[in-house]
Protein backbone atom coordinates (compact mmCIF):
# COMPACT_ATOMS: atom_id res chain seq x y z
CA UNK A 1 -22.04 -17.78 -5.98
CA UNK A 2 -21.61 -14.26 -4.23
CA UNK A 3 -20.69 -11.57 -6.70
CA UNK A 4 -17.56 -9.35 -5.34
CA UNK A 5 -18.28 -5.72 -5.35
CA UNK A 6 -14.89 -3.63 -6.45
CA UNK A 7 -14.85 -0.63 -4.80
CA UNK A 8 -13.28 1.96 -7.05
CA UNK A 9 -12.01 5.87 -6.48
CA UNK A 10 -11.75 8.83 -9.31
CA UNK A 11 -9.04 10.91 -8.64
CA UNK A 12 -11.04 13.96 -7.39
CA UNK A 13 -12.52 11.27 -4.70
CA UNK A 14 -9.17 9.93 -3.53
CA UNK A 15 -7.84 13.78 -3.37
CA UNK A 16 -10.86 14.46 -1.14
CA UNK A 17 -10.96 11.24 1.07
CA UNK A 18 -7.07 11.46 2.08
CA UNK A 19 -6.75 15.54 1.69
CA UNK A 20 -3.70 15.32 -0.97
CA UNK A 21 -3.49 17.70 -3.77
CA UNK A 22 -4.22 16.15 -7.57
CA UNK A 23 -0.46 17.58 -8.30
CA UNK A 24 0.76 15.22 -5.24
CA UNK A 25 -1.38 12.92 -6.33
CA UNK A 26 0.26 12.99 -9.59
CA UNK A 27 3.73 12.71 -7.91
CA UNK A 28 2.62 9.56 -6.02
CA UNK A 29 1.60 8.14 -8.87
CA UNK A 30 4.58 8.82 -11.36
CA UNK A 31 6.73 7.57 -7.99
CA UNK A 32 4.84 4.37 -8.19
CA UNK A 33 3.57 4.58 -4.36
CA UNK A 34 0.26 3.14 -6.11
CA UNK A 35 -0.66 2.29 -9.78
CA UNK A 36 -4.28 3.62 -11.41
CA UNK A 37 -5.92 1.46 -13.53
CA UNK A 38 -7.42 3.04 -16.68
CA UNK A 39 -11.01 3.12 -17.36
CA UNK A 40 -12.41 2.95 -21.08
CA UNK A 41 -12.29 6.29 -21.38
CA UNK A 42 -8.62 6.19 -20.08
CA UNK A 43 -9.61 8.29 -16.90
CA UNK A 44 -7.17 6.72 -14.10
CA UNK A 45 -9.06 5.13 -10.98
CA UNK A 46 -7.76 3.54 -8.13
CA UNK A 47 -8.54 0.51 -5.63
CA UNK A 48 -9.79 0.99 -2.54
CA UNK A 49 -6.57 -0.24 -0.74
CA UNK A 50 -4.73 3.10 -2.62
CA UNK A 51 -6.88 5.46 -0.67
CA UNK A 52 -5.09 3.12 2.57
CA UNK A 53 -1.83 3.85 1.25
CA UNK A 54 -2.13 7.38 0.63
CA UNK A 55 -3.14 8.13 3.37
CA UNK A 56 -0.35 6.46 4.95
CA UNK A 57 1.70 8.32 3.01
CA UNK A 58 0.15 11.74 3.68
CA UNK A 59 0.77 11.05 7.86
CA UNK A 60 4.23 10.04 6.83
CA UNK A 61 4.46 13.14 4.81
CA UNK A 62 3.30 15.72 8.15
CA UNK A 63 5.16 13.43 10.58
CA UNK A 64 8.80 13.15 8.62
CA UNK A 65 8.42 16.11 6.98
CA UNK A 66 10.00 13.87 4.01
CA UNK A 67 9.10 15.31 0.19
CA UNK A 68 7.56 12.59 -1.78
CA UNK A 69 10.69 10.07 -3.25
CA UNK A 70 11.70 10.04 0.68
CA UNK A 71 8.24 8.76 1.45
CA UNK A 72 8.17 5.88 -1.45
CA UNK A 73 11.16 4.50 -0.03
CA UNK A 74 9.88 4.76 3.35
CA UNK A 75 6.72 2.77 2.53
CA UNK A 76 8.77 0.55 0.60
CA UNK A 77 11.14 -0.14 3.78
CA UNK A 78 7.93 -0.70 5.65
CA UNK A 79 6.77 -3.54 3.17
CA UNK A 80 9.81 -4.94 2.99
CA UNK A 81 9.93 -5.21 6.85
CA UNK A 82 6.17 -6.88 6.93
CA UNK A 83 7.18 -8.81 4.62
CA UNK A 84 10.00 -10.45 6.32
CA UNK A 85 8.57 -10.19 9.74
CA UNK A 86 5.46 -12.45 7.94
CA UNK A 87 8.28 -14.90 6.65
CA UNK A 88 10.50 -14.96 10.20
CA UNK A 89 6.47 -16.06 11.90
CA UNK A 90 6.28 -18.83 8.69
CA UNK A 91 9.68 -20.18 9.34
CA UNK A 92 9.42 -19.89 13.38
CA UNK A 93 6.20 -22.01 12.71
CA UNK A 94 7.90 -24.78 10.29
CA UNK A 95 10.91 -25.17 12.63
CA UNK A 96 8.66 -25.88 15.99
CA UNK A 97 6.76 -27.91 13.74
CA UNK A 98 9.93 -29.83 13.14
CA UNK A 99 11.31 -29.98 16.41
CA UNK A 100 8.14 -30.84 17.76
CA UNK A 101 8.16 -34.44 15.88
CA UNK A 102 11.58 -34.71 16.18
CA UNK A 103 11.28 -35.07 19.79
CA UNK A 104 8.37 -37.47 19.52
């Protein structure tokens, strides 16, 4: 069986890969945009996927000119709306499915 490699950021490494300052960083964090995990030597670290989102947030940042609690709830909106646009594609599915052998 294939071992999955976890790919895993410091926060001086996520601060240099997205350009955000450890004090927005910090911000992000205590807004719950992402959520560290703690090492053994409770130094925070974060998934690959939270150098994604802040990032995201960062552009969002520039482009809105939002401060940081007007950019949680925009990403938040934006999950939200994936999420249901996922759902609306699930349900369109299930309902052609059932019209499809109701007409057979």
């Amino acid at each position: 069986m294939a071992e999955m490699t976890v790919i895993t950021h410091t926060i001086s490494e996520l601060c240099s890969y997205t350009g955000v300052s450890e004090e927005d960083l910090l911000e992000i964090v205590g807004l719950g945009v992402i959520e560290p995990q703690l090492t053994q030597n409770e130094h925070w670290i974060f998934a690959e996927n939270d150098v994604v989102i802040v990032h995201q947030a960062a552009r969002l940042c520039r482009e809105l000119a939002l401060d940081w609690s007007g950019i949680a709830i925009v990403l938040s909106l934006l999950e939200s709306n994936r999420s249901l646009h996922n759902e609306n594609i699930q349900l369109e599915q299930r309902l052609a499915k059932f019209i499809s052998s109701d007409l057979s």
